[in-house]
N, C-alpha and C. Protein backbone atom coordinates (compact mmCIF):
# COMPACT_ATOMS: atom_id res chain seq x y z
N UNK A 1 205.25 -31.42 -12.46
CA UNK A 1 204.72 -31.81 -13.76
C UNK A 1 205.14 -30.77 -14.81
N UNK A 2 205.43 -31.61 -15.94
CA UNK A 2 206.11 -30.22 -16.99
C UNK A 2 204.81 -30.04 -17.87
N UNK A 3 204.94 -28.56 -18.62
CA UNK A 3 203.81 -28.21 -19.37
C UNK A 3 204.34 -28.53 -20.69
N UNK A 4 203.52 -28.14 -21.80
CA UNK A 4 203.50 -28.58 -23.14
C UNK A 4 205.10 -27.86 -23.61
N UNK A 5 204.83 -26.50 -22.98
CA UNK A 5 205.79 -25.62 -23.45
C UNK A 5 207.07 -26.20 -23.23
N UNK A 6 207.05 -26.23 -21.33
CA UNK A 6 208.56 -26.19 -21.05
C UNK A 6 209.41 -27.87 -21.53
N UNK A 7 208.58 -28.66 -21.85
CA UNK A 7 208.82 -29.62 -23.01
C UNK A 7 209.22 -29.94 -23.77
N UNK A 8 208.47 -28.69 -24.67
CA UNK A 8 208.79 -28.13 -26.22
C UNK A 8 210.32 -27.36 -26.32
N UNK A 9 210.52 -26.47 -25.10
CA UNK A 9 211.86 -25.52 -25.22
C UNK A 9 212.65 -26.13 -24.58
N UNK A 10 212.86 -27.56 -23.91
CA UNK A 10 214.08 -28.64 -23.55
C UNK A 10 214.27 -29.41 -24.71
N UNK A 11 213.34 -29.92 -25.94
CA UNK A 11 213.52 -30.38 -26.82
C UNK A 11 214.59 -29.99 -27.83
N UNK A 12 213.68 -28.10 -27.76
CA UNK A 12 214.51 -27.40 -28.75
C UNK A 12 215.70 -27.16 -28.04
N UNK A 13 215.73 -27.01 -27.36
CA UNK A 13 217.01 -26.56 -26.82
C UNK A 13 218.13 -27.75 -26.86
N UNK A 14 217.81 -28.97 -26.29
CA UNK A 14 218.87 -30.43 -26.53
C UNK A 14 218.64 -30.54 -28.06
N UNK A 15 218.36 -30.18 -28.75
CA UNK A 15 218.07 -30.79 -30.33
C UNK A 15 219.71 -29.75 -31.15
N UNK A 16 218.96 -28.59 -30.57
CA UNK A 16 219.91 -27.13 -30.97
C UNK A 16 221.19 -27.37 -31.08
N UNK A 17 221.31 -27.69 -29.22
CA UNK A 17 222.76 -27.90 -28.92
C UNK A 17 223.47 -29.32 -29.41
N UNK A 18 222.40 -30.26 -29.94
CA UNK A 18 223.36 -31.50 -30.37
C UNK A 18 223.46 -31.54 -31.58
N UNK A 19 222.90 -30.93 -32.75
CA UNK A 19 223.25 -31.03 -33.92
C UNK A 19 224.34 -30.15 -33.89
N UNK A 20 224.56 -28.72 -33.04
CA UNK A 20 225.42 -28.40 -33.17
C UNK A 20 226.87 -29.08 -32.62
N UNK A 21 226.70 -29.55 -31.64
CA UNK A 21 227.88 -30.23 -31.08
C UNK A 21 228.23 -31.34 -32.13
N UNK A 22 227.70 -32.20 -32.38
CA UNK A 22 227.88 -33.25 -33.40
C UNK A 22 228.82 -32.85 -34.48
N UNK A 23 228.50 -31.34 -35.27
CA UNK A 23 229.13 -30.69 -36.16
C UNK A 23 230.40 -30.37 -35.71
N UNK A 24 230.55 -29.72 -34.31
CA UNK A 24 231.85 -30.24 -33.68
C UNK A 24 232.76 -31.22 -33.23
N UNK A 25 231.91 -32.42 -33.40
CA UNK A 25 232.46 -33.15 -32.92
C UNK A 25 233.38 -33.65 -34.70
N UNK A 26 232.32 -33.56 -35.44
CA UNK A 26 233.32 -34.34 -36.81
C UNK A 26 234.14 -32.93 -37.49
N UNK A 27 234.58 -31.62 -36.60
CA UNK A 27 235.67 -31.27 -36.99
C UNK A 27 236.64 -31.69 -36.30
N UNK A 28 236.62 -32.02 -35.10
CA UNK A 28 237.27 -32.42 -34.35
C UNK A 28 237.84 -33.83 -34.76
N UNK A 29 237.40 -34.61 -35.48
CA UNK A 29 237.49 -35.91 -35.61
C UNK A 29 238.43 -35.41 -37.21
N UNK A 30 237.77 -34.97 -38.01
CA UNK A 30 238.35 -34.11 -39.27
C UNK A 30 239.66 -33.86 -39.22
N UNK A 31 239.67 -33.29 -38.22
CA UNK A 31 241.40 -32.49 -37.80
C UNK A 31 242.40 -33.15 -37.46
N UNK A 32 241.95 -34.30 -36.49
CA UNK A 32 242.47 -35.14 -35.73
C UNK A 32 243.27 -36.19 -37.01
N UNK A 33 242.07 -36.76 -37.66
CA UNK A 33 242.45 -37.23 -38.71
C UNK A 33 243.36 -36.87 -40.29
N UNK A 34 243.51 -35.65 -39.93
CA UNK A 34 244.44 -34.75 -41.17
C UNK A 34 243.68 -35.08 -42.72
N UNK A 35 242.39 -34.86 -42.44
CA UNK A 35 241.57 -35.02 -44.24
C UNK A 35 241.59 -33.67 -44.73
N UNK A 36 241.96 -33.80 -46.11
CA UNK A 36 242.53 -32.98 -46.92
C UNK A 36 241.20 -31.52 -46.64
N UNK A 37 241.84 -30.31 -46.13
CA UNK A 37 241.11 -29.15 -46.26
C UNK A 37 240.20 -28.82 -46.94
N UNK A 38 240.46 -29.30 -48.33
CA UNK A 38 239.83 -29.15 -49.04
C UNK A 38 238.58 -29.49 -49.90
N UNK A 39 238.57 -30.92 -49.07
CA UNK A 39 237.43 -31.57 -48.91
C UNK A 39 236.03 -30.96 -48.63
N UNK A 40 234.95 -30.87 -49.75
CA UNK A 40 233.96 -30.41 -49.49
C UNK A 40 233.26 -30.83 -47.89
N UNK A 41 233.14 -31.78 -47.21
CA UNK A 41 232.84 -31.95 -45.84
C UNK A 41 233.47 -31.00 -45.16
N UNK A 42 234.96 -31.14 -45.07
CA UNK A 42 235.64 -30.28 -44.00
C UNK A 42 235.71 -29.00 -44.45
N UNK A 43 235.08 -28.12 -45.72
CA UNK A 43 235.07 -26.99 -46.00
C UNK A 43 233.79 -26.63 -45.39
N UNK A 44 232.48 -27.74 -45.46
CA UNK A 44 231.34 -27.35 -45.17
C UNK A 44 231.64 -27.26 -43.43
N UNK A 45 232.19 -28.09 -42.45
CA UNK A 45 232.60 -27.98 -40.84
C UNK A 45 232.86 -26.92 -40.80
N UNK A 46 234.13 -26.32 -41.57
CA UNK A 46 234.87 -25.50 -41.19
C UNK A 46 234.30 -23.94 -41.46
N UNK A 47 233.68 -23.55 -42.44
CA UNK A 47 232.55 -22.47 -42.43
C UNK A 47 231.41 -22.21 -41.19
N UNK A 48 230.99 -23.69 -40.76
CA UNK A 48 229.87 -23.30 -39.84
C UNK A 48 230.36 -23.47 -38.65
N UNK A 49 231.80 -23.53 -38.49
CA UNK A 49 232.25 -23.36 -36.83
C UNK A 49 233.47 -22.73 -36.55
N UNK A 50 233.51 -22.01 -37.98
CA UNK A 50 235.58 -21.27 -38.04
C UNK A 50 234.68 -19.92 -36.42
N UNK A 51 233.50 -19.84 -36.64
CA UNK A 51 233.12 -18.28 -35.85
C UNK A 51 233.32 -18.68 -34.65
N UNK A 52 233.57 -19.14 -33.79
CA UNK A 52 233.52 -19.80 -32.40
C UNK A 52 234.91 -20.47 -32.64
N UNK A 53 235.64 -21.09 -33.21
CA UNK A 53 236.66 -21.65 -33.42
C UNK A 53 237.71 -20.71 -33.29
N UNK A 54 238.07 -20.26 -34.41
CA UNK A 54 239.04 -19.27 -35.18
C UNK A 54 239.05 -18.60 -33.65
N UNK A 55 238.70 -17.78 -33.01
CA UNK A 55 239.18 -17.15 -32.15
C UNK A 55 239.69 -17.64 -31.01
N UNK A 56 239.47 -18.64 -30.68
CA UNK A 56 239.65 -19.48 -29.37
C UNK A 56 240.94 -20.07 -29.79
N UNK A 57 241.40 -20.65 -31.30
CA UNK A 57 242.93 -21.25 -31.68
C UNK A 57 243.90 -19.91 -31.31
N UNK A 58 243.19 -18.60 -31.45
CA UNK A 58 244.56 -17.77 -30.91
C UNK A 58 245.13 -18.25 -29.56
N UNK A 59 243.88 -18.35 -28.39
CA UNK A 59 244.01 -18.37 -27.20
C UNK A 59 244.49 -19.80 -26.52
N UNK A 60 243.91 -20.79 -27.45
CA UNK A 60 244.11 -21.94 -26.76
C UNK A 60 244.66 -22.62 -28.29
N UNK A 61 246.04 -23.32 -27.92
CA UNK A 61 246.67 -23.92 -29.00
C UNK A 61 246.28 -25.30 -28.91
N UNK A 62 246.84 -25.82 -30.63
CA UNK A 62 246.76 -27.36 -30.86
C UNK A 62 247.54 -27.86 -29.80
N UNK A 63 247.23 -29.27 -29.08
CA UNK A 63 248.18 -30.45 -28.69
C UNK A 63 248.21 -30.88 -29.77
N UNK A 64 249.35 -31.19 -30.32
CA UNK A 64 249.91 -32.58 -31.63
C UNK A 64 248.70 -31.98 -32.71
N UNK A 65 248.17 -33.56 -32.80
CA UNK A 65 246.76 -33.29 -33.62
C UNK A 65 245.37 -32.81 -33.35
N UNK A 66 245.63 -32.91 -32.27
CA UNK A 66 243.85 -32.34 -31.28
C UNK A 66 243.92 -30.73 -31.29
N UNK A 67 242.39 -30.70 -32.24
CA UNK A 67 242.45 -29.07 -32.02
C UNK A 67 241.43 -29.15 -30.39
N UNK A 68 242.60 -28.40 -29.84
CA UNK A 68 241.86 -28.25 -28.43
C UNK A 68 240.94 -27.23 -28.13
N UNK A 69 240.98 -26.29 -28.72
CA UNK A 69 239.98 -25.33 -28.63
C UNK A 69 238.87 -25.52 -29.23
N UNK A 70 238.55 -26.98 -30.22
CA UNK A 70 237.39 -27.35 -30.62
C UNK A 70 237.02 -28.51 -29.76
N UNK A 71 237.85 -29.12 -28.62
CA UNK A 71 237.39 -29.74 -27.79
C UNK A 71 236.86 -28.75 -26.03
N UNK A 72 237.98 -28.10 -26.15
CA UNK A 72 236.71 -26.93 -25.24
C UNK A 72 235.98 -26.52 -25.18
N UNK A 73 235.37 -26.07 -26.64
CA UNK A 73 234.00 -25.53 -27.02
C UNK A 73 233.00 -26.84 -27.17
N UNK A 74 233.62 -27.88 -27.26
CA UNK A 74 231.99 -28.88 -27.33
C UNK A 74 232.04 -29.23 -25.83
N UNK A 75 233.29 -29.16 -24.63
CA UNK A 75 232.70 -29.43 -23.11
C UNK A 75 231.82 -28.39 -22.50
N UNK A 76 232.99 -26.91 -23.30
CA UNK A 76 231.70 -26.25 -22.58
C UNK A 76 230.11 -26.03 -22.77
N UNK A 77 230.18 -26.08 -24.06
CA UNK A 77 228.38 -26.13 -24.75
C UNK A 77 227.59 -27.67 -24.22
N UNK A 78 228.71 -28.61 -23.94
CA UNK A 78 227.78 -29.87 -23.38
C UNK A 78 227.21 -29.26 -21.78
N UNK A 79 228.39 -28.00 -21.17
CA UNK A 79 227.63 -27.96 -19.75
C UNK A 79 226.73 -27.10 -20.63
N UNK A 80 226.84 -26.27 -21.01
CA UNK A 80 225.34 -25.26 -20.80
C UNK A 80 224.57 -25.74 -21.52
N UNK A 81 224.44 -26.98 -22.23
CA UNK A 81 222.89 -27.66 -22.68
C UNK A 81 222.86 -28.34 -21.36
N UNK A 82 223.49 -29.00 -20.82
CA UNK A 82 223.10 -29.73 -19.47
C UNK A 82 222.18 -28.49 -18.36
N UNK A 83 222.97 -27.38 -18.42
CA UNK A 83 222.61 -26.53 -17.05
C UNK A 83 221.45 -26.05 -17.81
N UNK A 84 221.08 -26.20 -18.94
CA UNK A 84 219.63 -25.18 -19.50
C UNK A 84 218.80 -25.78 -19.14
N UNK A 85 218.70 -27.24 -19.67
CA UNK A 85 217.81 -28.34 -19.43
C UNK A 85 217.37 -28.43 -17.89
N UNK A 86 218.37 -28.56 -16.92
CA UNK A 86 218.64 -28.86 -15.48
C UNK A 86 217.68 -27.72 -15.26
N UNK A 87 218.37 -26.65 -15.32
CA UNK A 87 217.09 -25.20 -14.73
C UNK A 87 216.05 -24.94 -15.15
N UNK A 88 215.55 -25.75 -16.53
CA UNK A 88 214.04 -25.79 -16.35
C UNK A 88 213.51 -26.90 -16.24
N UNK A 89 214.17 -28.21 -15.87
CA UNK A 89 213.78 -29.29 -15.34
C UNK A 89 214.10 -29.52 -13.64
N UNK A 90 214.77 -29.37 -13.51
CA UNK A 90 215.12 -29.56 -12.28
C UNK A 90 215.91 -28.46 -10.74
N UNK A 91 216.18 -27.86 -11.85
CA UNK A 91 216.24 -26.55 -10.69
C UNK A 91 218.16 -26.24 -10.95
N UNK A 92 218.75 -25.74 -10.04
CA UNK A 92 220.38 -25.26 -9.81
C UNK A 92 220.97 -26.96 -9.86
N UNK A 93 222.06 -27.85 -10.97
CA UNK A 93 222.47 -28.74 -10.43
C UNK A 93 223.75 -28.95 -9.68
N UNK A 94 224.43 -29.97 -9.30
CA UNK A 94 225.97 -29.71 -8.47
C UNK A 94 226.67 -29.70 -10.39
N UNK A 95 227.65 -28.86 -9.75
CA UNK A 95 228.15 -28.19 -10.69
C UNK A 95 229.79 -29.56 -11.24
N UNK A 96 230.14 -30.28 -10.11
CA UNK A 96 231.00 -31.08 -10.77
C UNK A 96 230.22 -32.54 -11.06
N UNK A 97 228.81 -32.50 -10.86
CA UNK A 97 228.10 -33.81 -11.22
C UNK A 97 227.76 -33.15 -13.19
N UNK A 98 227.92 -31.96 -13.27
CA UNK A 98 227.15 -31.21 -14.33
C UNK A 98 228.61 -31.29 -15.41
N UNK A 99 229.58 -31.52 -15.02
CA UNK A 99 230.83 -31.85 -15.50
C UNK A 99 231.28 -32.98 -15.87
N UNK A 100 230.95 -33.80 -15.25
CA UNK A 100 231.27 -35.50 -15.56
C UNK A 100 229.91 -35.87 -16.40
N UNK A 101 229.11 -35.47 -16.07
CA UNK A 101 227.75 -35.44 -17.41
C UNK A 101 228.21 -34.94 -18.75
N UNK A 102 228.68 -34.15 -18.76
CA UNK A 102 228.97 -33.07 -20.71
C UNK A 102 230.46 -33.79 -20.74
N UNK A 103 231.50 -33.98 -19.71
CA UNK A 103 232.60 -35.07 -20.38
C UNK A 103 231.99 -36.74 -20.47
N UNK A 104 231.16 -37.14 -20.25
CA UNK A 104 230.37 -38.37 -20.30
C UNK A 104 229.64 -38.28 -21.73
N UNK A 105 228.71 -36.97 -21.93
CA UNK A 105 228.20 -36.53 -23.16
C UNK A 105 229.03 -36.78 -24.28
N UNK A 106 230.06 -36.03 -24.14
CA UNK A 106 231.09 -35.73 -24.92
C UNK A 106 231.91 -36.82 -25.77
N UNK A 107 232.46 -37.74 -24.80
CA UNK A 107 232.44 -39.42 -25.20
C UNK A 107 231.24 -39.78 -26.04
N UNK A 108 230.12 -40.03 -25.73
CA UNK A 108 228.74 -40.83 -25.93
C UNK A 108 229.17 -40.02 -27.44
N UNK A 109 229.08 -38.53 -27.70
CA UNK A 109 228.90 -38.10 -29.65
C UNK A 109 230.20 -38.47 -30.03
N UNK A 110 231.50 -39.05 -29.83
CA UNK A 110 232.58 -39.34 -30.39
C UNK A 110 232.39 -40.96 -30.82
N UNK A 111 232.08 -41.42 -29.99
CA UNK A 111 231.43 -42.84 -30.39
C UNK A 111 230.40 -42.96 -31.40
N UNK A 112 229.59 -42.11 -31.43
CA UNK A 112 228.44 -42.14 -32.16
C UNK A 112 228.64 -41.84 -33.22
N UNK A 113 229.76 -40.67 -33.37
CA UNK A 113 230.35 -40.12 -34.63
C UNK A 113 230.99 -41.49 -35.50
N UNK A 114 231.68 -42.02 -34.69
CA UNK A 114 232.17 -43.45 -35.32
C UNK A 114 231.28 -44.26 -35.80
N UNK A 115 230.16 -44.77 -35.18
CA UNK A 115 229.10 -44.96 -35.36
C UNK A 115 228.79 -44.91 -36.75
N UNK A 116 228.28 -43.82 -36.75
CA UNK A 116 227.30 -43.33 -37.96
C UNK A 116 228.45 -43.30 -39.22
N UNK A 117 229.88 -42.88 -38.88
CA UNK A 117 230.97 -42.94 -40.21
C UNK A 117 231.20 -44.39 -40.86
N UNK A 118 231.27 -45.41 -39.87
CA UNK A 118 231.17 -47.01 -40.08
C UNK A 118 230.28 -47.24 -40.97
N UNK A 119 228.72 -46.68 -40.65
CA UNK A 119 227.46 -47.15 -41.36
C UNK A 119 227.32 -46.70 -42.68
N UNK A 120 227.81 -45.15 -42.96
CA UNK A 120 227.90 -44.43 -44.01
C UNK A 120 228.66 -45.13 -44.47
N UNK A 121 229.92 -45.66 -44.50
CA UNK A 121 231.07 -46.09 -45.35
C UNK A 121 230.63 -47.29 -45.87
N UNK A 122 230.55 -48.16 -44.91
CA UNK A 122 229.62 -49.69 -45.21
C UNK A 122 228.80 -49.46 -46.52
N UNK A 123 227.77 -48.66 -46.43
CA UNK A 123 226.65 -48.54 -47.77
C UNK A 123 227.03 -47.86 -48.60
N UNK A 124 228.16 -46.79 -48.46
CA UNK A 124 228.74 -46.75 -49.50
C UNK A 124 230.22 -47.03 -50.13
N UNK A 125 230.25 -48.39 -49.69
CA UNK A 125 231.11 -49.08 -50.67
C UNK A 125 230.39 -50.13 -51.30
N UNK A 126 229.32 -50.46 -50.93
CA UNK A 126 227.88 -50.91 -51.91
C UNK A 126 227.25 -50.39 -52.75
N UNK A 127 227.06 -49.06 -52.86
CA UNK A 127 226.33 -48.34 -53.64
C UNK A 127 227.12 -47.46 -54.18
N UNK A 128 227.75 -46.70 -53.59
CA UNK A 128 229.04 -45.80 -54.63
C UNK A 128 230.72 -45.90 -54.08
N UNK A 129 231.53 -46.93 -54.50
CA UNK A 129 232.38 -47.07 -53.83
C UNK A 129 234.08 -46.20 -54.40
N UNK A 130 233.78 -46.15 -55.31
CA UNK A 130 234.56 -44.73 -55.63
C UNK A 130 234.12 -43.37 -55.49
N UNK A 131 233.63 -42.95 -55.00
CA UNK A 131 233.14 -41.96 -54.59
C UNK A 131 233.97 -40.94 -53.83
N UNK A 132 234.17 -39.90 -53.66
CA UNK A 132 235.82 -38.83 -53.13
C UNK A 132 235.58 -38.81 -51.55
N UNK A 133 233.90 -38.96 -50.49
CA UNK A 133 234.00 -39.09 -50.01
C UNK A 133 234.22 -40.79 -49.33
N UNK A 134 234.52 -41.47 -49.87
CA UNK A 134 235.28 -42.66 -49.10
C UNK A 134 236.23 -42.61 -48.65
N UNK A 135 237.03 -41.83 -49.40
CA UNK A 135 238.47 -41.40 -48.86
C UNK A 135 238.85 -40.56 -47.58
N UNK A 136 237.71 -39.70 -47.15
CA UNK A 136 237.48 -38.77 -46.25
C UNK A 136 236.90 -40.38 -44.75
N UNK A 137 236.16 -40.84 -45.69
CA UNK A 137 235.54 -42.02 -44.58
C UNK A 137 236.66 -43.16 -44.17
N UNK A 138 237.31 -42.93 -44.95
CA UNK A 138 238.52 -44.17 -44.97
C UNK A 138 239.19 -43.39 -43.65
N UNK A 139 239.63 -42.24 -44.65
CA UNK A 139 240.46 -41.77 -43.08
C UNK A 139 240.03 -41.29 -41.45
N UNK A 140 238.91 -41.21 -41.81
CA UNK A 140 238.24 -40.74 -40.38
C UNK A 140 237.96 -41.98 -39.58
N UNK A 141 237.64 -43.10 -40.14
CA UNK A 141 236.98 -44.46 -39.62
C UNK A 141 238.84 -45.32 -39.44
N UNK A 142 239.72 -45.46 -39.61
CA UNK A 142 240.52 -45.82 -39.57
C UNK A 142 241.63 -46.47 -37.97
N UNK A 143 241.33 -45.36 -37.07
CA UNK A 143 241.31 -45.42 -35.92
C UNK A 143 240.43 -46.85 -35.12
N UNK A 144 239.50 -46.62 -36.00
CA UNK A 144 238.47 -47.79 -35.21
C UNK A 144 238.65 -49.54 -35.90
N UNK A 145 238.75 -48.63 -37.35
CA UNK A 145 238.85 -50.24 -38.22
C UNK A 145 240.04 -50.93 -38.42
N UNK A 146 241.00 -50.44 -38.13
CA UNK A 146 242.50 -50.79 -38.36
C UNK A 146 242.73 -52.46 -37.60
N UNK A 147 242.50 -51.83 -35.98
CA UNK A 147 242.61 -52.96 -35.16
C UNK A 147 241.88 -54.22 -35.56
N UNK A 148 240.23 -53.71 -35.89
CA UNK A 148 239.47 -54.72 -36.31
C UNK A 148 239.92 -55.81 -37.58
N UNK A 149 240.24 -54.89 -38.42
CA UNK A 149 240.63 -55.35 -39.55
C UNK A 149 241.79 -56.77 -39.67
N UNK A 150 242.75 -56.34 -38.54
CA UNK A 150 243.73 -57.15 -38.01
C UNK A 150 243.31 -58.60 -37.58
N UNK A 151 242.12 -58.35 -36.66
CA UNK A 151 241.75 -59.41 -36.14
C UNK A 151 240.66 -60.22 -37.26
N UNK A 152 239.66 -59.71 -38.07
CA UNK A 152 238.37 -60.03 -38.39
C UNK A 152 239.27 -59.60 -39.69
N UNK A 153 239.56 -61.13 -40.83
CA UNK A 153 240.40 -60.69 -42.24
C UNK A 153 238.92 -60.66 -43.42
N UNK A 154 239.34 -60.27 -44.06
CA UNK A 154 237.72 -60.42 -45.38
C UNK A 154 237.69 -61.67 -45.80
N UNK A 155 236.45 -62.34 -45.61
CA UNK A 155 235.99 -63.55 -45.13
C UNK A 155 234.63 -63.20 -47.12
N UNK A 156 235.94 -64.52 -48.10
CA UNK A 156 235.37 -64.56 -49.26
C UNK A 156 235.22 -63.30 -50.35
N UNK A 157 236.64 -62.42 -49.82
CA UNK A 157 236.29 -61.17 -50.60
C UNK A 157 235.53 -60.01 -49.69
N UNK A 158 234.55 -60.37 -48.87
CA UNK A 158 233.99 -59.39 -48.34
C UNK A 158 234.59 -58.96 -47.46
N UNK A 159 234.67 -57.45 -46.68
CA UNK A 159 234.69 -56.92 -45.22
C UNK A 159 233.84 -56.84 -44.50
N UNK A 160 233.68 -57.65 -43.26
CA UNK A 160 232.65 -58.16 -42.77
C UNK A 160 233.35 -57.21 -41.28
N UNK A 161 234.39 -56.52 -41.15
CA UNK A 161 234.85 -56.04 -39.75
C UNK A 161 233.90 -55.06 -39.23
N UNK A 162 233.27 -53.99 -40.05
CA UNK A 162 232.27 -53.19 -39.57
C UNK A 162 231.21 -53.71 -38.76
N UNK A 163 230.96 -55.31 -38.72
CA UNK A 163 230.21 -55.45 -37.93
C UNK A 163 230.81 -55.65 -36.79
N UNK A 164 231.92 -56.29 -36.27
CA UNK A 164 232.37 -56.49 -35.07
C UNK A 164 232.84 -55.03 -34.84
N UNK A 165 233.39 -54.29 -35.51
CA UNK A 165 233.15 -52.63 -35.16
C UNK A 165 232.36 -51.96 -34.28
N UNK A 166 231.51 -52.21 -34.86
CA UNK A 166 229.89 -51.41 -34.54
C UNK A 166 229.34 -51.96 -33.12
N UNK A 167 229.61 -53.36 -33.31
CA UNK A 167 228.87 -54.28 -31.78
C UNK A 167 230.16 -53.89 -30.83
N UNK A 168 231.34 -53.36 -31.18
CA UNK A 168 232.05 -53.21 -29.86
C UNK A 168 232.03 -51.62 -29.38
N UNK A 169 231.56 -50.73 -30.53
CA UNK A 169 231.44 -49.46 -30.14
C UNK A 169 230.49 -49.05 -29.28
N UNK A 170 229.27 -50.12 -29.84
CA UNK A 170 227.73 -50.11 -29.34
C UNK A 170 227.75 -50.48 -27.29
N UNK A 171 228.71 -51.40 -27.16
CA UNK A 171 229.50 -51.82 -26.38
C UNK A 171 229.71 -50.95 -25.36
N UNK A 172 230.75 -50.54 -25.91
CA UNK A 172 231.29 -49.34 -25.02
C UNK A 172 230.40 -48.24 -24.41
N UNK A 173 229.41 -47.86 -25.36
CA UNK A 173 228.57 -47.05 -24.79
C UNK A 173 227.49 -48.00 -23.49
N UNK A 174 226.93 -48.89 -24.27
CA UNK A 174 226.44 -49.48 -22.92
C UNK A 174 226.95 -50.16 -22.05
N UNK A 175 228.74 -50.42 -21.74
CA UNK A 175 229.34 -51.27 -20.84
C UNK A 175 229.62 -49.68 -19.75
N UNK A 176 230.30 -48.60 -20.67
CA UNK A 176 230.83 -47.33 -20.21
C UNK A 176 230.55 -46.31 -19.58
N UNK A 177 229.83 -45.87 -21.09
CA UNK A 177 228.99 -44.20 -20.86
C UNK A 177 227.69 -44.41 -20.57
N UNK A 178 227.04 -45.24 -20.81
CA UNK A 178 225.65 -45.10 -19.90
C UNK A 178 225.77 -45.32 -18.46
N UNK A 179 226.71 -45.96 -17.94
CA UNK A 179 226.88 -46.30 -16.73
C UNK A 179 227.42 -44.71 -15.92
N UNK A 180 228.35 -44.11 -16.68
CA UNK A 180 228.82 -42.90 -16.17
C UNK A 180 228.11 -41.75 -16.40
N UNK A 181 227.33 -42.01 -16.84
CA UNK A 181 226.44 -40.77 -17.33
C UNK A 181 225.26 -41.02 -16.11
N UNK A 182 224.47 -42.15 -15.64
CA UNK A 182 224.00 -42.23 -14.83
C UNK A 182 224.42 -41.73 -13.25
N UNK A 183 225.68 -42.17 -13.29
CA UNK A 183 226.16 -41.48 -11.85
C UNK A 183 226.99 -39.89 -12.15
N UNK A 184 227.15 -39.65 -13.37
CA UNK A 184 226.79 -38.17 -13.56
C UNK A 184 225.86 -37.96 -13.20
N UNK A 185 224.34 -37.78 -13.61
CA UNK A 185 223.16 -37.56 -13.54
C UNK A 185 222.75 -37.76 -11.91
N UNK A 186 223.18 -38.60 -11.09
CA UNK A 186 222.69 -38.59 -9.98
C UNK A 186 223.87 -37.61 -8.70
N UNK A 187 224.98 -37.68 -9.49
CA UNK A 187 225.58 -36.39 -8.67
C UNK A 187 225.10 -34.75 -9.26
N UNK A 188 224.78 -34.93 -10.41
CA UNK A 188 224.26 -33.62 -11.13
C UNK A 188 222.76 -33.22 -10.43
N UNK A 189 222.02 -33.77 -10.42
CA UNK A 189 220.38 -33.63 -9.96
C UNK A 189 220.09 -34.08 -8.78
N UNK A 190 221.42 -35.25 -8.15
CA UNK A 190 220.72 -35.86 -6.16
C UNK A 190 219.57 -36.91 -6.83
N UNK A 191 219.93 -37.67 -7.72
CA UNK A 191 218.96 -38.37 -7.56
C UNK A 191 219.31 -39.84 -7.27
């Protein structure tokens, strides 16, 4: 049985590590996507993760467009929120079930990142559609909407693709990563 506390410090602790990862995850997505540096978003990423970053690009170089050393740092911080949680929930876990969990994780906030960029963009091309970050949303969401766009044309003027977007991203997580995250979780903990 868990107490109030050890509760309270798995909360804080998964809360900690996912706002921070998240922030990694949309530099990662940032970079990938080549949005202008100078972009107040990617100036605000790039301040609160150049400290952990910046040193690891000496050691570990770009592939192409993937900064890889900002994809190492969100697998490895997905294991040690997994192994924090695990050791005060559940004790020592298997260490390659604790691996396919934080690369399972890891998927689940890249999706989500899409996610939430779809939804943002959607309301604001309703409410402020010139706006400097659309352009940042244009290019980050592009990957996802391109294909859609192809298939699902604007039906009366409108873009109606964000919704078949969203229901296939939504998709993926529950056809995919919940499924793999579960048999993560049961090679991670034996359950």
């Amino acid at each position: 049985m868990y107490s109030s506390f050890q509760e309270g410090l798995i909360f804080l602790i998964s809360t900690l590590f996912d706002l921070f990862l998240f922030v990694l995850v949309v530099r990662l997505i940032l970079a990938w996507s080549h949005v202008n540096y100078f972009d107040p978003i990617t100036q605000f990423v790039t301040r609160i993760t150049n400290f952990i970053i910046k040193p690891l690009r000496r050691v570990i170089p770009n592939i192409g467009r993937l900064e890889t050393s900002t994809l190492v740092v969100i697998v490895c911080m997905e294991i040690a929120k997994f192994l924090l949680v695990s050791l005060l929930s559940y004790g020592m876990p298997n260490i390659a079930g604790l691996m396919l969990l934080a690369s399972a994780d890891t998927l689940k906030l890249l999706i989500q990142f899409f996610i939430y960029a779809i939804i943002i963009q959607a309301i604001m091309s309703w409410v402020q559609p010139h706006s400097p970050m659309m352009q940042t949303l244009y290019k980050v969401t592009l990957p996802v909407m391109r294909p859609v766009q192809r298939i699902v044309p604007p039906i009366g003027g409108m873009d109606i693709s964000p919704i078949p977007a969203l229901i296939g991203l939504q998709l993926l997580i529950i056809v995919l990563v919940n499924p793999l995250m579960g048999v993560a979780s049961g090679l991670a903990f034996g359950g």
